[in-house]
PDB file of N, CA and C in Angstrom:
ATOM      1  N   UNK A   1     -37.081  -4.153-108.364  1.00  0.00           N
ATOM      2  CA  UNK A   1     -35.764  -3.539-108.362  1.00  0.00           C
ATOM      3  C   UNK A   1     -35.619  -2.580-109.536  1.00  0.00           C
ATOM      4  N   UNK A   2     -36.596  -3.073-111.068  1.00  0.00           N
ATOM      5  CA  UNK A   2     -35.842  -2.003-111.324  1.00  0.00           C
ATOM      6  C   UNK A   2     -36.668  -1.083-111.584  1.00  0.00           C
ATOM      7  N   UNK A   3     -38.273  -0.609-110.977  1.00  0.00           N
ATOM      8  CA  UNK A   3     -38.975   0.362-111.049  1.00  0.00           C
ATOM      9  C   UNK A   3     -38.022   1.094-109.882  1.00  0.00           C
ATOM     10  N   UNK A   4     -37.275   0.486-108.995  1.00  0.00           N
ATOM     11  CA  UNK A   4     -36.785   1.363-107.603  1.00  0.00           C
ATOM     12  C   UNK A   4     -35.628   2.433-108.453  1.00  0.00           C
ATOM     13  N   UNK A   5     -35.042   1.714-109.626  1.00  0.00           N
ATOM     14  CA  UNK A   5     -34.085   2.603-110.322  1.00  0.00           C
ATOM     15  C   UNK A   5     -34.605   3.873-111.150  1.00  0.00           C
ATOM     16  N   UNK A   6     -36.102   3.549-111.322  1.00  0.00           N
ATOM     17  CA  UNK A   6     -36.528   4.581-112.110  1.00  0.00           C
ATOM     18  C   UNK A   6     -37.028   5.619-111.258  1.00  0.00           C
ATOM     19  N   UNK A   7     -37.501   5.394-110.372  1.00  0.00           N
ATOM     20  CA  UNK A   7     -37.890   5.958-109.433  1.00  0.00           C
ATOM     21  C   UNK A   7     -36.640   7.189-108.769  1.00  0.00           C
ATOM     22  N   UNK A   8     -35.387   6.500-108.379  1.00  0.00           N
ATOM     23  CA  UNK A   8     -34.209   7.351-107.900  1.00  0.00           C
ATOM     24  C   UNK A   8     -34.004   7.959-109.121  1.00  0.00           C
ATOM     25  N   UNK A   9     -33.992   7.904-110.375  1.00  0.00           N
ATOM     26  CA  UNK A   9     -33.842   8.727-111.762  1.00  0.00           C
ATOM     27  C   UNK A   9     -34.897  10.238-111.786  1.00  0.00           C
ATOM     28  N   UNK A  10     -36.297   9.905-110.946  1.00  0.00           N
ATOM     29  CA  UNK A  10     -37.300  11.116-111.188  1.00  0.00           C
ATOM     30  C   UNK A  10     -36.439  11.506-109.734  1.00  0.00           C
ATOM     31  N   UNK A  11     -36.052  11.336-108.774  1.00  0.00           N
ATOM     32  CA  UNK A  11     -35.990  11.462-107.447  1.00  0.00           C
ATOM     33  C   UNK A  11     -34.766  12.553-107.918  1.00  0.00           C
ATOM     34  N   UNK A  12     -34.222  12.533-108.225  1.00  0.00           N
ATOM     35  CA  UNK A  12     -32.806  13.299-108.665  1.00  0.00           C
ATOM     36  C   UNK A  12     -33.152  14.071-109.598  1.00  0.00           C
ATOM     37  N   UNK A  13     -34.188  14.212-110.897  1.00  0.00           N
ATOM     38  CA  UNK A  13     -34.405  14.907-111.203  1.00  0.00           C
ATOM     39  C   UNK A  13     -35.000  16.351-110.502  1.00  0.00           C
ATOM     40  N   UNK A  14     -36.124  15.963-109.510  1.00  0.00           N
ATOM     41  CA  UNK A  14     -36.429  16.729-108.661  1.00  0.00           C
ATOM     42  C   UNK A  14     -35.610  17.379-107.980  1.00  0.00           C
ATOM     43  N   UNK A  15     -34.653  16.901-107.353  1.00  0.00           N
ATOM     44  CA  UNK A  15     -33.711  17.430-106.511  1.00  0.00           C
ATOM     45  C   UNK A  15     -33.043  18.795-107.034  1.00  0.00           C
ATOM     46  N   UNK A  16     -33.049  18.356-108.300  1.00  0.00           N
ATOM     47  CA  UNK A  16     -32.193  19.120-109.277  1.00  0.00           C
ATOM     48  C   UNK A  16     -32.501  20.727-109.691  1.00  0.00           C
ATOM     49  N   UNK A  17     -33.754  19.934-109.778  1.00  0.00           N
ATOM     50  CA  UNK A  17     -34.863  21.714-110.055  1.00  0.00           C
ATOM     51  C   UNK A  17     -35.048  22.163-108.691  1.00  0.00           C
ATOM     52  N   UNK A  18     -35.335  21.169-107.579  1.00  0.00           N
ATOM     53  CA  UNK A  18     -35.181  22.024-105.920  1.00  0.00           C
ATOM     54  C   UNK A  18     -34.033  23.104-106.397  1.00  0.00           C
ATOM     55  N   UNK A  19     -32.648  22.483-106.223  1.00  0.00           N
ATOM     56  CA  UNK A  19     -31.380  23.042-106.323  1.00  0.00           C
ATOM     57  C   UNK A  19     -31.433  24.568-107.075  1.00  0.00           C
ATOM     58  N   UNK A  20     -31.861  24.252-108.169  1.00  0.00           N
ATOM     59  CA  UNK A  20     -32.080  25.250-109.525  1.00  0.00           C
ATOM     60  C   UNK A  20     -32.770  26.399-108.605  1.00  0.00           C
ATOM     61  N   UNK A  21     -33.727  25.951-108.100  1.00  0.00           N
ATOM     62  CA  UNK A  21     -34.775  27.315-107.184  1.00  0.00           C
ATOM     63  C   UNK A  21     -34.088  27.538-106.075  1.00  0.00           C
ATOM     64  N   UNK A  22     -33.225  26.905-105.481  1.00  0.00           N
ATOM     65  CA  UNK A  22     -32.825  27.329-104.235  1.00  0.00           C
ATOM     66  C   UNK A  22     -31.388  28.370-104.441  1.00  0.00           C
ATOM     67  N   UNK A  23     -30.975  28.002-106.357  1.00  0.00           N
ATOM     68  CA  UNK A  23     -29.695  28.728-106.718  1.00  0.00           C
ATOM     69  C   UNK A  23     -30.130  30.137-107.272  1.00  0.00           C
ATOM     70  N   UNK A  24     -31.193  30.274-107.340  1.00  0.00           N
ATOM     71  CA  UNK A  24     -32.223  31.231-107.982  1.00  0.00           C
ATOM     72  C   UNK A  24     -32.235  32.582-106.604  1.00  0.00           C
ATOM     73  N   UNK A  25     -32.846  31.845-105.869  1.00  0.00           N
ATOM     74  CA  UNK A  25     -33.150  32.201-104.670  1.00  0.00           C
ATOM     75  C   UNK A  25     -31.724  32.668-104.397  1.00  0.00           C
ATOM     76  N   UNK A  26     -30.624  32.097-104.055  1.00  0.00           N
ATOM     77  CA  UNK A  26     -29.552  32.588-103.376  1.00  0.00           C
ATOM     78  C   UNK A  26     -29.110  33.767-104.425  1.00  0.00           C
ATOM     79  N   UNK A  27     -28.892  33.884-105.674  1.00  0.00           N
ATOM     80  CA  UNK A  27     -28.473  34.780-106.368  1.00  0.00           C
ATOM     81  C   UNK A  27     -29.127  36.348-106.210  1.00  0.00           C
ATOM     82  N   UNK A  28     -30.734  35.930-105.978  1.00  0.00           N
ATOM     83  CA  UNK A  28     -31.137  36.812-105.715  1.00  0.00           C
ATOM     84  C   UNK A  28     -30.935  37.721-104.412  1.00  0.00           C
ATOM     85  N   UNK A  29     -30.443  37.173-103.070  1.00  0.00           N
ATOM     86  CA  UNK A  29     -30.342  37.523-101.847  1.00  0.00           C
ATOM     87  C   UNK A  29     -28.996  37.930-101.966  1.00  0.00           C
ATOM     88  N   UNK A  30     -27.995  37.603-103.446  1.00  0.00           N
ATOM     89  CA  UNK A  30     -26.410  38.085-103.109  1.00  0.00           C
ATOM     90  C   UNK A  30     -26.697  39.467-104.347  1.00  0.00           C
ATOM     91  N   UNK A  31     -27.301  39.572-104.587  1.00  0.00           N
ATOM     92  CA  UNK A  31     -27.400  40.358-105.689  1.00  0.00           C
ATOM     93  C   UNK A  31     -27.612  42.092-104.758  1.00  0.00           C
ATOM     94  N   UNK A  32     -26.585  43.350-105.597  1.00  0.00           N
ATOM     95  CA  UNK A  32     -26.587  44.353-105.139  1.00  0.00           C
ATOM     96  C   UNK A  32     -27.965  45.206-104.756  1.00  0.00           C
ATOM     97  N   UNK A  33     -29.318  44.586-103.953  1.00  0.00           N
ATOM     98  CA  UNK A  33     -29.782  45.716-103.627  1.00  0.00           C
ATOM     99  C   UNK A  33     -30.363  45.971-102.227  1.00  0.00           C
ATOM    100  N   UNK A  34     -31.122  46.327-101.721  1.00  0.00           N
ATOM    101  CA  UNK A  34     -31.407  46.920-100.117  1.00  0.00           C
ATOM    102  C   UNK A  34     -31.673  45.529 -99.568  1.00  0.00           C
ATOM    103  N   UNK A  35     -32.006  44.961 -98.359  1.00  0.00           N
ATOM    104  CA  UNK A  35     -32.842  43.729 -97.666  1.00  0.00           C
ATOM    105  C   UNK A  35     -34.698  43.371 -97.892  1.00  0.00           C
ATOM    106  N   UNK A  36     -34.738  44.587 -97.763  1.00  0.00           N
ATOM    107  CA  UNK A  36     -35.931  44.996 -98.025  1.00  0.00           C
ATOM    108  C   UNK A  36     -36.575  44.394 -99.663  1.00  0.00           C
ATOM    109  N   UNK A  37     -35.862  45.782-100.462  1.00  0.00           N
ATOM    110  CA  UNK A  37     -35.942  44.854-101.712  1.00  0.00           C
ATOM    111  C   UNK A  37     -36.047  43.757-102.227  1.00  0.00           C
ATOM    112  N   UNK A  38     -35.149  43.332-101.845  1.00  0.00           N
ATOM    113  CA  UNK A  38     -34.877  41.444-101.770  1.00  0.00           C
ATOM    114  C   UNK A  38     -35.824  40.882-101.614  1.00  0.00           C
ATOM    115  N   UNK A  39     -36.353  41.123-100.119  1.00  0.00           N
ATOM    116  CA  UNK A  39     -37.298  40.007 -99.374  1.00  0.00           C
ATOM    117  C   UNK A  39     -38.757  40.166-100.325  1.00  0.00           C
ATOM    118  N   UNK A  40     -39.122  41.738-100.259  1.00  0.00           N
ATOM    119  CA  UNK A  40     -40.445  41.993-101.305  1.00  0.00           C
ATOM    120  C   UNK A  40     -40.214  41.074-103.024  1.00  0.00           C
ATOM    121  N   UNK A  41     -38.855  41.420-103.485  1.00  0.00           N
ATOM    122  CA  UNK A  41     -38.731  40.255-104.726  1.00  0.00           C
ATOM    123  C   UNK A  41     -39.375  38.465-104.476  1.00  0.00           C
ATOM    124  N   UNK A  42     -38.520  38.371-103.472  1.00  0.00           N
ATOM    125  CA  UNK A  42     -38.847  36.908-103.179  1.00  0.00           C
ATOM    126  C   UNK A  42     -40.247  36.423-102.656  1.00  0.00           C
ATOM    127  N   UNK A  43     -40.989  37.537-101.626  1.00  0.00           N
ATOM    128  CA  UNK A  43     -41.900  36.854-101.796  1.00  0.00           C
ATOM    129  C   UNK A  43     -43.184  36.671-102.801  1.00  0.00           C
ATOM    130  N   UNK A  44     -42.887  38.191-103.871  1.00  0.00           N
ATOM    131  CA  UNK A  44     -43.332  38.358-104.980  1.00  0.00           C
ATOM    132  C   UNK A  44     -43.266  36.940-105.746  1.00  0.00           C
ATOM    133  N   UNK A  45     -42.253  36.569-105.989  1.00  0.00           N
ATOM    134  CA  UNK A  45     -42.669  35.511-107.308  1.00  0.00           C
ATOM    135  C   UNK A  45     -41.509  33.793-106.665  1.00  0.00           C
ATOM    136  N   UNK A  46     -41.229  33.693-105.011  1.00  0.00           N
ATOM    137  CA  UNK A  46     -41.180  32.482-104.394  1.00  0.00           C
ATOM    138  C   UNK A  46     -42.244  31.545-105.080  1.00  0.00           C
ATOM    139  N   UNK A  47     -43.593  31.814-104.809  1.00  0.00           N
ATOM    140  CA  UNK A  47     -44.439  30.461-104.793  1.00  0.00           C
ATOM    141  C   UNK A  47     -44.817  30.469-106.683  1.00  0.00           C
ATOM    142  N   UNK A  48     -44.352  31.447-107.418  1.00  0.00           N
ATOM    143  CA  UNK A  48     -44.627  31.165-108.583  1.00  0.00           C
ATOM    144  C   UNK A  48     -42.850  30.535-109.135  1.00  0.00           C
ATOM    145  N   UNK A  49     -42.161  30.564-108.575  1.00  0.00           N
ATOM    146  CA  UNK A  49     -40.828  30.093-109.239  1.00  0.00           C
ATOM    147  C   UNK A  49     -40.954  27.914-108.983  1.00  0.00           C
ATOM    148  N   UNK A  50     -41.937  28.220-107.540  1.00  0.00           N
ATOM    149  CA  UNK A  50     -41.631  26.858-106.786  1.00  0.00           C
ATOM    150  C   UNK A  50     -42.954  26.005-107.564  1.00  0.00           C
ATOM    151  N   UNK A  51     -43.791  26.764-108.220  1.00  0.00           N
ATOM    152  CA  UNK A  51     -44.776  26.295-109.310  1.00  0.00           C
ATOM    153  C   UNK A  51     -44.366  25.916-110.610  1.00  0.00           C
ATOM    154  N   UNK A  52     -42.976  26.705-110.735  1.00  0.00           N
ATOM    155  CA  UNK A  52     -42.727  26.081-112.131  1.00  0.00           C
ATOM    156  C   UNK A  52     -42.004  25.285-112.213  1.00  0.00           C
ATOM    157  N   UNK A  53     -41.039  25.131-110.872  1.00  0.00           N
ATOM    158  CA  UNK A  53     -39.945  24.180-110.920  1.00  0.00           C
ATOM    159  C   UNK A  53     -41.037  22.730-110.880  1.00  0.00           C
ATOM    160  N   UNK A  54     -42.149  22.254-110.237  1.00  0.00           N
ATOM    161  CA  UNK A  54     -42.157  21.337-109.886  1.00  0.00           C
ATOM    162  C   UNK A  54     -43.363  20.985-111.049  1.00  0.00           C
ATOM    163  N   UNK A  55     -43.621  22.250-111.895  1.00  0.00           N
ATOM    164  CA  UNK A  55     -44.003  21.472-113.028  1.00  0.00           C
ATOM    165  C   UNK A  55     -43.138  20.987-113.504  1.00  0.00           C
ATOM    166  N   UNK A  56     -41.669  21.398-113.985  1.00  0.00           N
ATOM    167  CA  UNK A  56     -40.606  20.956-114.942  1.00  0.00           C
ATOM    168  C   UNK A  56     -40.601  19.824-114.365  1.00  0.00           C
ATOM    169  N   UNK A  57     -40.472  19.683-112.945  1.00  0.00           N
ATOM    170  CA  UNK A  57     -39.315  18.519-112.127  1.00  0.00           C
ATOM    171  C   UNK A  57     -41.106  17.172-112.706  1.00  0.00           C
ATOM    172  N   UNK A  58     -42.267  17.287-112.342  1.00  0.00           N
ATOM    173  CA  UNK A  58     -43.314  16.099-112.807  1.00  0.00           C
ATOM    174  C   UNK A  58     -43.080  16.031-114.288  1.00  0.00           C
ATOM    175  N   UNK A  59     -43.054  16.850-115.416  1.00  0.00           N
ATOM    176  CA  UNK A  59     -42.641  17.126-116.550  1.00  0.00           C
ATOM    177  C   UNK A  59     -41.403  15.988-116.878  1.00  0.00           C
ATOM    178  N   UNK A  60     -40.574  16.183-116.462  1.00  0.00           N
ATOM    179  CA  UNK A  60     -38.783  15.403-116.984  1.00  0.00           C
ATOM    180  C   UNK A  60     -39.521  13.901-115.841  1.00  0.00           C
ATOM    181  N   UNK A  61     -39.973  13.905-114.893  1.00  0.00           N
ATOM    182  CA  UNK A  61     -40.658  12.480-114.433  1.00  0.00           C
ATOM    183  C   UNK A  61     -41.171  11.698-115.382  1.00  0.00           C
ATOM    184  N   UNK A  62     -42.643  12.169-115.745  1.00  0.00           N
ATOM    185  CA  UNK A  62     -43.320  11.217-116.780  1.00  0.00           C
ATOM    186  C   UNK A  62     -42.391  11.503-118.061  1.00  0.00           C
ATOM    187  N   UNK A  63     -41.334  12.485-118.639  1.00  0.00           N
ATOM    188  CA  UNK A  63     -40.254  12.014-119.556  1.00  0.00           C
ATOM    189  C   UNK A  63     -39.453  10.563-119.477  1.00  0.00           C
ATOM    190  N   UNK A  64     -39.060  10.654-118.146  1.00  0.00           N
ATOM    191  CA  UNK A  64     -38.308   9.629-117.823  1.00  0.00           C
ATOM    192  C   UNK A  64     -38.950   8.286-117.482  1.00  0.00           C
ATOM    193  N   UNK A  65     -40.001   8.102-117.219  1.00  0.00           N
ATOM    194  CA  UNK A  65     -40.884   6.818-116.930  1.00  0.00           C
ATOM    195  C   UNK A  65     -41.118   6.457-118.115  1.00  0.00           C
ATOM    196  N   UNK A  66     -41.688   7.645-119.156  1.00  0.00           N
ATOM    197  CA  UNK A  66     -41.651   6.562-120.635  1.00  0.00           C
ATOM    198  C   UNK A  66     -40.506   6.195-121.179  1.00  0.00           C
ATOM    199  N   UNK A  67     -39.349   7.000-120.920  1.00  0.00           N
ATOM    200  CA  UNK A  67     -38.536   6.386-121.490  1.00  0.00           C
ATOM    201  C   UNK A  67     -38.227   5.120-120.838  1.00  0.00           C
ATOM    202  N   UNK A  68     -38.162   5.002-119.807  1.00  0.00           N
ATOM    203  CA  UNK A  68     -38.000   3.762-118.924  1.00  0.00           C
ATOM    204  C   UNK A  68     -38.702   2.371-119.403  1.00  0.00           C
ATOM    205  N   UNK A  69     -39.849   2.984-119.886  1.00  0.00           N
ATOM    206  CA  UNK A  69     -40.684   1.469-120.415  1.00  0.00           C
ATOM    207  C   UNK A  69     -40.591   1.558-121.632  1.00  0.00           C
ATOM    208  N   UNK A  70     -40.282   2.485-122.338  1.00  0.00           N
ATOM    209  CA  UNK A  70     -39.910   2.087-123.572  1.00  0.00           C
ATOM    210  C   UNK A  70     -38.169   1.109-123.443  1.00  0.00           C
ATOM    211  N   UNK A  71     -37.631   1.564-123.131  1.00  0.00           N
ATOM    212  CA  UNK A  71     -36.409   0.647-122.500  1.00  0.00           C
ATOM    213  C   UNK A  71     -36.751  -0.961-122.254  1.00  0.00           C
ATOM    214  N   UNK A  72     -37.382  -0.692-121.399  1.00  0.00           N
ATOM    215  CA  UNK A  72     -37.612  -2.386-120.787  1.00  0.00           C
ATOM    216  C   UNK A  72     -38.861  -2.837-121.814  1.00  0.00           C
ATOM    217  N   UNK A  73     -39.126  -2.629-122.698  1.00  0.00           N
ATOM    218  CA  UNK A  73     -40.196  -3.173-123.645  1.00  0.00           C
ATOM    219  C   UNK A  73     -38.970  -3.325-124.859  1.00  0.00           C
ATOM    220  N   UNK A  74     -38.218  -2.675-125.043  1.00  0.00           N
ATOM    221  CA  UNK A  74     -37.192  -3.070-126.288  1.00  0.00           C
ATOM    222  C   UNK A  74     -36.270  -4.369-125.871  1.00  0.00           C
ATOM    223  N   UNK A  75     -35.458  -4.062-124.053  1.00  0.00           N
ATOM    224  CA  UNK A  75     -35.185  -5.296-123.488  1.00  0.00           C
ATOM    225  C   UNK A  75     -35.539  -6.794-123.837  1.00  0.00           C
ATOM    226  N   UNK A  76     -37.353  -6.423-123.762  1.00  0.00           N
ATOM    227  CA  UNK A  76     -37.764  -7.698-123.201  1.00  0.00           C
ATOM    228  C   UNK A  76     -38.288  -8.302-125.487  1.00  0.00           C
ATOM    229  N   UNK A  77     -38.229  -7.648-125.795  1.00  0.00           N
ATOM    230  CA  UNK A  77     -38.108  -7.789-127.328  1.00  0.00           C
ATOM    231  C   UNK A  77     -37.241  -8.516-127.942  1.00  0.00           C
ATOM    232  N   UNK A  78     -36.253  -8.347-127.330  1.00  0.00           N
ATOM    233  CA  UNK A  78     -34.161  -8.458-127.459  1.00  0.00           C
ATOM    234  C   UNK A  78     -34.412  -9.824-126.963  1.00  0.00           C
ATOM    235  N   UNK A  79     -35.137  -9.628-125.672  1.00  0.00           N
ATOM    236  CA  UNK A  79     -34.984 -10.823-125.200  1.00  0.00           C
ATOM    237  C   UNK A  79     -35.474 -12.411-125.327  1.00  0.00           C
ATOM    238  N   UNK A  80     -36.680 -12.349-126.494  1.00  0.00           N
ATOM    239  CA  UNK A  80     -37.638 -13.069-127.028  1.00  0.00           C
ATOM    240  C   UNK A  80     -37.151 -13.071-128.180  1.00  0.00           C
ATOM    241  N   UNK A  81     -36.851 -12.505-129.300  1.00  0.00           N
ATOM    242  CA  UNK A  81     -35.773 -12.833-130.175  1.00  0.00           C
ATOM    243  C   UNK A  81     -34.404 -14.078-130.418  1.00  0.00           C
ATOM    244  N   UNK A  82     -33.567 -13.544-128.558  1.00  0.00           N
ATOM    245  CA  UNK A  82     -32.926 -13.895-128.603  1.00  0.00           C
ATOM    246  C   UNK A  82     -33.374 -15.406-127.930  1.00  0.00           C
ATOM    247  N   UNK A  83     -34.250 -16.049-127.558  1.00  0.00           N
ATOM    248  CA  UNK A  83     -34.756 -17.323-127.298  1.00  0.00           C
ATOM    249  C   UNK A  83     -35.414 -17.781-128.223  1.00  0.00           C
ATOM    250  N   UNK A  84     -36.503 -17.710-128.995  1.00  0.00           N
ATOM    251  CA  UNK A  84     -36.723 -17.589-130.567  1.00  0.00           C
ATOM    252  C   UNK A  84     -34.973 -18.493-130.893  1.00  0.00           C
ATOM    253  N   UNK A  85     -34.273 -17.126-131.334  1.00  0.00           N
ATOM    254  CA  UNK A  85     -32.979 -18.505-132.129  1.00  0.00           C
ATOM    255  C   UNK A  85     -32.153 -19.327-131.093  1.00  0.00           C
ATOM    256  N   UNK A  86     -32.100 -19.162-130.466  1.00  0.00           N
ATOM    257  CA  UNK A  86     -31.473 -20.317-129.600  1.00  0.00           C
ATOM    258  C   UNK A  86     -32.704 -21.366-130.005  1.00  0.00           C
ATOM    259  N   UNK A  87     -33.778 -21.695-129.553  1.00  0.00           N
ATOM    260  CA  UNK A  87     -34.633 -22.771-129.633  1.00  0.00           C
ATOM    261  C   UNK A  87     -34.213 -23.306-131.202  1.00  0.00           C
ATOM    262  N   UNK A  88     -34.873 -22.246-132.155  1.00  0.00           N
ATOM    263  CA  UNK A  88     -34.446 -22.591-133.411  1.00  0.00           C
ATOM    264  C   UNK A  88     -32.824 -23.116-133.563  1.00  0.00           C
ATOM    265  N   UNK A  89     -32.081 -23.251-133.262  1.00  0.00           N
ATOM    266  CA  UNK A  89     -30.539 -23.529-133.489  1.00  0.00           C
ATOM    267  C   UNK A  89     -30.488 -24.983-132.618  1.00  0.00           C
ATOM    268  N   UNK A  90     -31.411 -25.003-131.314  1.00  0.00           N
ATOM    269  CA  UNK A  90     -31.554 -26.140-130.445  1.00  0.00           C
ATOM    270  C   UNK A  90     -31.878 -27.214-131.326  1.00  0.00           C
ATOM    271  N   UNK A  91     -33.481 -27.177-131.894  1.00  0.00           N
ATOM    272  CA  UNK A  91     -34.020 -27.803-132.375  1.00  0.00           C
ATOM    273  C   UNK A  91     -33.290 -28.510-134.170  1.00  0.00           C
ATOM    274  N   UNK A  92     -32.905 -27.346-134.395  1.00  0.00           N
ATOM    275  CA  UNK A  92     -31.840 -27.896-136.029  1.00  0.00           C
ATOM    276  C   UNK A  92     -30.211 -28.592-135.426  1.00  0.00           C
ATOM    277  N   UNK A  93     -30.162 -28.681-134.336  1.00  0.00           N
ATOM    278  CA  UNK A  93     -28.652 -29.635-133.638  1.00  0.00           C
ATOM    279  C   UNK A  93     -29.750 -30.383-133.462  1.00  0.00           C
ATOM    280  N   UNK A  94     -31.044 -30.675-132.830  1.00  0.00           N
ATOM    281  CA  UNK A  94     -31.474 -31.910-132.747  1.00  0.00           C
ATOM    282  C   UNK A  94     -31.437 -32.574-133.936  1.00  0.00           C
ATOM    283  N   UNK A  95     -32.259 -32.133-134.884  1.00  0.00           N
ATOM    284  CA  UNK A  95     -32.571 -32.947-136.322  1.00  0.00           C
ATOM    285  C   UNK A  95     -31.372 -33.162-136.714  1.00  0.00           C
ATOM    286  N   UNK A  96     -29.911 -32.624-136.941  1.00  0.00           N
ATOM    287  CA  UNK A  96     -29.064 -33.011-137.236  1.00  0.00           C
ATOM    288  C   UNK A  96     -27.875 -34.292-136.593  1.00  0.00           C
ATOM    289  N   UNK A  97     -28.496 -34.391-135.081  1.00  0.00           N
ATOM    290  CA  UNK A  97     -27.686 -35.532-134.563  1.00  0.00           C
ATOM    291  C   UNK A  97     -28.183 -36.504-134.672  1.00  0.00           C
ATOM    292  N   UNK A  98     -30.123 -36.128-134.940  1.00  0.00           N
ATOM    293  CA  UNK A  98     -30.885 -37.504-135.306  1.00  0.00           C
ATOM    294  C   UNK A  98     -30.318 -37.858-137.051  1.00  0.00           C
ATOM    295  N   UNK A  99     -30.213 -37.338-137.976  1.00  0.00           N
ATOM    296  CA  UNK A  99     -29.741 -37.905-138.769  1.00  0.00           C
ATOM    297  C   UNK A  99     -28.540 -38.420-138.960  1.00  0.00           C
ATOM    298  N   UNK A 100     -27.560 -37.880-138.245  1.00  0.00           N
ATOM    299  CA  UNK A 100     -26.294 -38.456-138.236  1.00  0.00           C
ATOM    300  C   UNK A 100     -26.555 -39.818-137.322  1.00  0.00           C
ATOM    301  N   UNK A 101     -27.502 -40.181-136.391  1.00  0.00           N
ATOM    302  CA  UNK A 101     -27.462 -41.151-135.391  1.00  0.00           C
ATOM    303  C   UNK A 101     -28.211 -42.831-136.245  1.00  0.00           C
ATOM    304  N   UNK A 102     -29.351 -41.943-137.219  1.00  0.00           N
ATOM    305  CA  UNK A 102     -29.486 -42.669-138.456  1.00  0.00           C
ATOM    306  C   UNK A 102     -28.682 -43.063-139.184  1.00  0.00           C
ATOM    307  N   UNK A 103     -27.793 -42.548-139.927  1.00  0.00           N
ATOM    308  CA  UNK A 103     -26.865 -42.569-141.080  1.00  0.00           C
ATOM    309  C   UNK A 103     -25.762 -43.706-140.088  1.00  0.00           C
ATOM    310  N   UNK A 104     -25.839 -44.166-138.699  1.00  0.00           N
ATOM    311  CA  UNK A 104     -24.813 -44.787-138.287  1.00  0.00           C
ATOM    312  C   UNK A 104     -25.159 -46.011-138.241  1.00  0.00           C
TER     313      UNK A 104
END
């Protein structure tokens, strides 16, 4: 479950840079010049725009996967700590009810 969260985190990143190229793209087709023009722009530098987006978009991925395990490695740190003193606090209420159970 929660690699599925990290996963929808790169999934949306991608989307994002799709979006970015597809807002790229539209600006360019509203932009003042002939049809012609246009289409020769786009197919000029289409497959180099859709090369860089999806470096960025794998780029901000493996960003986000380390951060992800760096996350769940600090979690699980937090989380061994925090059993660590509980045990310790367990174990000193033991010794202390055994001496009070003595002392009676």
């Amino acid at each position: 479950m929660v690699d599925e969260r990290g996963g929808d985190a790169a999934g949306y990143l991608g989307w994002f840079f799709l979006g970015a190229v597809a807002g790229a793209a539209a600006a360019l087709l509203l932009a003042p010049k002939s049809g012609t023009e246009t289409r020769e722009l786009l197919s000029e530098h289409s497959q180099e725009w859709f090369k860089k987006a999806q470096e960025v978009a794998e780029e901000a991925q493996g960003r986000a996967g380390d951060l992800f395990d760096k996350g769940r490695e600090y979690v699980e740190e937090q989380r061994n700590r925090l059993l660590s003193a509980f045990e310790a606090g367990r174990s000193a209420m033991k010794e202390e009810m055994g001496k009070q159970h003595n002392d009676h």
